[in-house]
Protein backbone atom coordinates (compact mmCIF):
# COMPACT_ATOMS: atom_id res chain seq x y z
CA UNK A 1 214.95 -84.92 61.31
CA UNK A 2 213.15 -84.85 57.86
CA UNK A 3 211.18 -87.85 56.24
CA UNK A 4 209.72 -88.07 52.79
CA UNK A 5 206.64 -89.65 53.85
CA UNK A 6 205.40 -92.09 56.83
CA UNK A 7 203.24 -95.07 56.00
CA UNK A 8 200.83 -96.38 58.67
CA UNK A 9 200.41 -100.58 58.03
CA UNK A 10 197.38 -100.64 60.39
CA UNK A 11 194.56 -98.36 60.56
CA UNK A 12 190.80 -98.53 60.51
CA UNK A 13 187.72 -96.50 58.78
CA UNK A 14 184.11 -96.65 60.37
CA UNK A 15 181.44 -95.80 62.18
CA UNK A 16 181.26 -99.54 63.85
CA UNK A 17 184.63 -98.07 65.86
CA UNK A 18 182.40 -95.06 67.29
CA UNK A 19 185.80 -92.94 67.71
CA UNK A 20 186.23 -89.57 68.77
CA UNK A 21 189.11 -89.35 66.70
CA UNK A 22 187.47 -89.47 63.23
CA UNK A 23 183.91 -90.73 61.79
CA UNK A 24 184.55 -90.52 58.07
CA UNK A 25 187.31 -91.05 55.31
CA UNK A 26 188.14 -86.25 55.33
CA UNK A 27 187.99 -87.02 59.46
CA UNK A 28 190.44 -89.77 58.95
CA UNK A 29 193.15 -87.75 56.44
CA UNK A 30 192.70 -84.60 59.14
CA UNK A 31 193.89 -86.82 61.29
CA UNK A 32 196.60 -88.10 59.22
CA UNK A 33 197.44 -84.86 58.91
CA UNK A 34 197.78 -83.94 62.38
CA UNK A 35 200.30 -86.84 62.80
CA UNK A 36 202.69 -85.99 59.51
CA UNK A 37 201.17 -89.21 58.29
CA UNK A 38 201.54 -89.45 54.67
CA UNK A 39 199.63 -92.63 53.67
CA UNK A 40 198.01 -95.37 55.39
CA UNK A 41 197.00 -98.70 55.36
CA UNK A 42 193.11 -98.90 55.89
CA UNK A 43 190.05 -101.57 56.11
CA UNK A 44 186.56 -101.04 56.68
CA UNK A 45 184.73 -101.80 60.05
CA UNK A 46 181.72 -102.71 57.64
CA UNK A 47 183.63 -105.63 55.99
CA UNK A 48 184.13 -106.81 59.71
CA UNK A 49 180.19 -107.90 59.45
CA UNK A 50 179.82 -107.86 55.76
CA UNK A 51 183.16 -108.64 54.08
CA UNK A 52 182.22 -108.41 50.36
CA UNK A 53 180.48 -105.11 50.92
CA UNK A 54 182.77 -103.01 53.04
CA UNK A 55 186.28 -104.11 50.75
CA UNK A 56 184.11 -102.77 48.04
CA UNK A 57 183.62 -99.33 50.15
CA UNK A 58 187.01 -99.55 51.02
CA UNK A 59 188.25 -99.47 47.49
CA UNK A 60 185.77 -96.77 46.12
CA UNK A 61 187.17 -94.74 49.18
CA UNK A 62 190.84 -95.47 48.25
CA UNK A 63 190.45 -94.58 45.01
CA UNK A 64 189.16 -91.25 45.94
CA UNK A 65 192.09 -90.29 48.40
CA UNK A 66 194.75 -89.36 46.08
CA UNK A 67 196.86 -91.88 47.35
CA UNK A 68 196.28 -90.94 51.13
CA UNK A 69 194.48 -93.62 51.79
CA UNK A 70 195.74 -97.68 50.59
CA UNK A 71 192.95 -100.65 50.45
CA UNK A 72 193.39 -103.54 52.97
CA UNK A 73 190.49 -106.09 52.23
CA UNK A 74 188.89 -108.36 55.40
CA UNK A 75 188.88 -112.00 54.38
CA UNK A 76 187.14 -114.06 56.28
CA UNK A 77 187.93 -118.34 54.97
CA UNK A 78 184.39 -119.24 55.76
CA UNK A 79 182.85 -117.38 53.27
CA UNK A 80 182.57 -118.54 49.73
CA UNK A 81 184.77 -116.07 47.65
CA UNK A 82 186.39 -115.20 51.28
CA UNK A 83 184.41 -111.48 51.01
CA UNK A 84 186.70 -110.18 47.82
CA UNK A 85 184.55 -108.27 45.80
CA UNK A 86 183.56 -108.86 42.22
CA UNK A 87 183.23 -111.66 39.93
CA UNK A 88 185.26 -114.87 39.41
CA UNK A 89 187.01 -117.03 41.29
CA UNK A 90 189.00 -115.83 44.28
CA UNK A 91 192.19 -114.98 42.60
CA UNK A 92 190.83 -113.08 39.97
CA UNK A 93 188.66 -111.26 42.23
CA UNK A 94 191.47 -110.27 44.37
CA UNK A 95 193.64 -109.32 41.50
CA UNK A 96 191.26 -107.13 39.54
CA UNK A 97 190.57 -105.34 43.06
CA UNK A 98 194.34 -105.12 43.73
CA UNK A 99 194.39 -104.41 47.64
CA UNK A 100 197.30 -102.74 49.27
CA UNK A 101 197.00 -106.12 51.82
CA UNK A 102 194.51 -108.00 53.23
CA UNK A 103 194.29 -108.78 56.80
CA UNK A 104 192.84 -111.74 58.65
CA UNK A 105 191.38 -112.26 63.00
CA UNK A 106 191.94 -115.10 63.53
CA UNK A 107 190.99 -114.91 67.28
CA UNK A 108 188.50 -112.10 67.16
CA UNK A 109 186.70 -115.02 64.09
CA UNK A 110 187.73 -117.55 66.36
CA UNK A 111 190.33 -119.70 63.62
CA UNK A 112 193.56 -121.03 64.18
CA UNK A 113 196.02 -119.14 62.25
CA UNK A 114 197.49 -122.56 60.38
CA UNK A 115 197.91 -123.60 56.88
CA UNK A 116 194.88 -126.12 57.45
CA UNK A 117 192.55 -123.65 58.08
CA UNK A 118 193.90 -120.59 56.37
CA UNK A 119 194.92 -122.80 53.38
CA UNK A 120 192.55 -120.95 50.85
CA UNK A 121 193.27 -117.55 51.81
CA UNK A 122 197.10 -118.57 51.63
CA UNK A 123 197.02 -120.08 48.48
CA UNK A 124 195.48 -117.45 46.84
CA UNK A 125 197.28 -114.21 48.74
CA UNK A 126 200.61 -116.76 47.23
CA UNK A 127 199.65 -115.98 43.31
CA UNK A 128 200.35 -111.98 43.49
CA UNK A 129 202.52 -111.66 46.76
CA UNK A 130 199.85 -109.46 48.32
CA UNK A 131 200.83 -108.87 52.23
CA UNK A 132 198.61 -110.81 55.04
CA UNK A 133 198.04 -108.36 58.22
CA UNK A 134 197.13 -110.66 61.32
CA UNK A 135 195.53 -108.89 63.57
CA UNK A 136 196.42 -109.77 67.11
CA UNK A 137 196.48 -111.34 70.10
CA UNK A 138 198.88 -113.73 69.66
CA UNK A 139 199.05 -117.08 71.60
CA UNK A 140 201.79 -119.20 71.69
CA UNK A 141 199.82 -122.07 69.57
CA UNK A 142 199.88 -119.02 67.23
CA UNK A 143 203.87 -118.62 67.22
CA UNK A 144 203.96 -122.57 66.78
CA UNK A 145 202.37 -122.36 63.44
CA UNK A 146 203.95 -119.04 62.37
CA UNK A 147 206.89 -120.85 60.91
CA UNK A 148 205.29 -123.72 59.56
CA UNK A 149 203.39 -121.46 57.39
CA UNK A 150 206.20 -118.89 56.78
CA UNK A 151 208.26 -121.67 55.20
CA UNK A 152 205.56 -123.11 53.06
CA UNK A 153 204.59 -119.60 51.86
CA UNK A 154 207.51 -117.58 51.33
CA UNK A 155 206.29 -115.62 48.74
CA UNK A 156 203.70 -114.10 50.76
CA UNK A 157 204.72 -110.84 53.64
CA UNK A 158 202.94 -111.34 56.79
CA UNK A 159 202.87 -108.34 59.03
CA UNK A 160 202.30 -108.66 62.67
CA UNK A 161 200.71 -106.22 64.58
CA UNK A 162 201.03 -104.79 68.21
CA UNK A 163 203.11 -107.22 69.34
CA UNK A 164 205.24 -106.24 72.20
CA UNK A 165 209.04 -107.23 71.29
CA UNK A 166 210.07 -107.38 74.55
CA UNK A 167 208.78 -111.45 74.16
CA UNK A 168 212.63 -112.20 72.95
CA UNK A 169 212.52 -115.33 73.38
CA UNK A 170 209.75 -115.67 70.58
CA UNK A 171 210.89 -112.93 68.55
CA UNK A 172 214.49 -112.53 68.37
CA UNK A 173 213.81 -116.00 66.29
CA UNK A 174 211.40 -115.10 64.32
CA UNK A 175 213.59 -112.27 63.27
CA UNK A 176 216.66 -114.00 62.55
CA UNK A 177 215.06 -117.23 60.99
CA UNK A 178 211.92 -115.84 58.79
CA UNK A 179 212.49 -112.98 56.47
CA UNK A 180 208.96 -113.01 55.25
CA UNK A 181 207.74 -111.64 59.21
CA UNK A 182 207.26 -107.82 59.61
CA UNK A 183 206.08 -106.21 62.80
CA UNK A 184 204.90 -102.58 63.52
CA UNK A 185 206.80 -100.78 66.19
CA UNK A 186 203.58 -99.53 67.89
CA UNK A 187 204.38 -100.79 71.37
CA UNK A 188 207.99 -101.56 71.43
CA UNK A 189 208.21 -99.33 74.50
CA UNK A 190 211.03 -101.24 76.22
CA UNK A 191 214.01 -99.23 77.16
CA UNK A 192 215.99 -99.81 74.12
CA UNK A 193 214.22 -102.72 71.98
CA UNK A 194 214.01 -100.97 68.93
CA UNK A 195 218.04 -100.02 69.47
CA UNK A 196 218.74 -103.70 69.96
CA UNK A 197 216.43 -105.06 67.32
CA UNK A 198 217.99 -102.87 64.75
CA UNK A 199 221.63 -103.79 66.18
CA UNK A 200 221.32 -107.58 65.92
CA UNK A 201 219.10 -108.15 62.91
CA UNK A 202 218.65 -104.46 60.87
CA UNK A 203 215.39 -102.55 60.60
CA UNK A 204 214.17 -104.59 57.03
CA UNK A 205 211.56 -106.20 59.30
CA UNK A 206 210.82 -103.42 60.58
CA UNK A 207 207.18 -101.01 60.15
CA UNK A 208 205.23 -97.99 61.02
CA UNK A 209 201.46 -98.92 62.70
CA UNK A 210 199.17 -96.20 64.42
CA UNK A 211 196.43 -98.03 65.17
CA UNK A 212 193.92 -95.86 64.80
CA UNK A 213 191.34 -94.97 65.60
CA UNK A 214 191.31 -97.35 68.43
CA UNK A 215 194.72 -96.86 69.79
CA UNK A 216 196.78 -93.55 69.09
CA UNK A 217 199.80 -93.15 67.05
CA UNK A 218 201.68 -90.32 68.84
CA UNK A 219 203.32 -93.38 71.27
CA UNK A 220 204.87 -95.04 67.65
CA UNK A 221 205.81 -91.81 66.10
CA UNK A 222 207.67 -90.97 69.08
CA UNK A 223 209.68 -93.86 69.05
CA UNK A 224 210.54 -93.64 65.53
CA UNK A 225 211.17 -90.33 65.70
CA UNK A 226 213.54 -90.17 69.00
CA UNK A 227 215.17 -94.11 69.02
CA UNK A 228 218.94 -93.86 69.07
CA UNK A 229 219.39 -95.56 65.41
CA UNK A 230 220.45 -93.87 61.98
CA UNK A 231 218.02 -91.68 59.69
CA UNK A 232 219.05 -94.71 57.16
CA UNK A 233 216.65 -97.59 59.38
CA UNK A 234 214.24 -94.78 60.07
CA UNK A 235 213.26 -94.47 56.49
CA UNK A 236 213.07 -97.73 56.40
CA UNK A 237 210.83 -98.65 58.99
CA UNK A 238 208.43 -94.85 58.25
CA UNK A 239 208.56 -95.95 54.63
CA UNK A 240 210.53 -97.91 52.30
CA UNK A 241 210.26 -101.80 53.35
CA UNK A 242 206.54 -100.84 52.57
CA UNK A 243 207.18 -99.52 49.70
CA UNK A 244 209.40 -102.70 49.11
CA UNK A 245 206.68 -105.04 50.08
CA UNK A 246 204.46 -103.79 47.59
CA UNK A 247 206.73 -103.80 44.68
CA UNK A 248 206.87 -107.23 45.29
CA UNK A 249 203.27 -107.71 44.60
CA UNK A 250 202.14 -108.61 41.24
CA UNK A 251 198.88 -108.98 40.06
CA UNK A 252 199.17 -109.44 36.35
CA UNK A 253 200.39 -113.77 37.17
């Protein structure tokens, strides 16, 4: 079984994670490395405390990782230009950066994930398209909203991380009802989810996370790797609905 290349959606970069796994950005692609991991989708532990200044780390260490490493911006809605670097109003800020995604916590910074009190980071992730990563847990308050603001934003990806699919009943919906969903296959260690996920509703919605450098990614590349589904959905999920979801990104509007 050969792939191209394997992009990781969720990964972090910093010391404030105090891993054993890696410390710096060449500790980070080593590791990469290790794992056949081409590229990978990174934020800053810095922008967790200082948003403005660690997205602006994060892109000067993108753009020094020839192409290993993508830019994922924290945005936190309290803050007055939401921690994008830069000058200018949101938007422009956002689009002369030109993150891979940005990616929101809404319980770790203690928001509701809704379109009331997200409404300025959705709004202006809706002008270019740019992906929102939510980083988990999940409540079910969380999966009442989730369509709301799917359907009023369908221009925007949202990506949903760590989420055990074995919750059916919540998922199997969410799947079949809102294309604009995507969820990592990092713990989708029921006996034959990922089999009957692709069966029933294809492997579009379907991505790669790791989780490092908290979590390890061995557990997802194994079940990419070794699930009983073609080498077609593989790709897909290791690589190209990425690669779809940022095509689909425009920052030039």
């Amino acid at each position: 079984m050969i792939f191209l290349k394997i992009i990781d959606v969720d990964c972090g970069l910093g010391m404030a994670f105090k891993s054993y796994r890696y410390r710096d950005e060449e500790g980070l692609i080593s590791y990469l490395d290790n794992c056949g991991i081409r590229t990978s989708v990174v934020y800053s532990a810095y922008a967790l405390t200082d948003p403005e200044l660690g997205n602006a780390e994060m892109l000067k260490i993108a753009s020094e990782s020839d192409g290993r490493i993508l830019p994922c911006f924290v945005v936190q809605n309290s803050l007055p230009f939401m921690g994008f670097p830069g000058e200018g109003t949101p938007a422009q800020r956002l689009a002369a950066s030109r993150p891979a995604a940005i990616r929101i916590f809404p319980t770790a910074f203690r928001f509701p994930f809704s379109a009331f009190y997200c409404e300025e980071i959705l709004e202006t992730a809706k002008i270019s398209g740019v992906p929102v990563i939510i980083e988990p847990p999940y409540d079910n308050t969380f999966f009442v909203e989730l369509p709301k603001v799917c359907n009023d934003y369908p221009e925007i990806p949202f990506i949903l991380l760590r989420q055990g699919l074995n919750c059916s009943r919540t998922i199997f919906p969410i799947m079949r009802k809102l294309k604009n969903v995507y969820f990592d296959i990092s713990i989708m260690d029921d006996v034959g989810q990922i089999e009957e996920l692709v069966d029933r509703y294809g492997s579009d919605n379907l991505l790669f996370g790791g989780g490092l450098p908290i979590n390890e990614p061995t557990g997802g590349l194994g079940l990419l790797f070794y699930s009983d589904i073609t080498q077609e959905h593989r790709e897909n999920i290791a690589y190209r609905n990425f690669e779809r979801i940022l095509g689909g990104v425009n920052y030039d509007v």
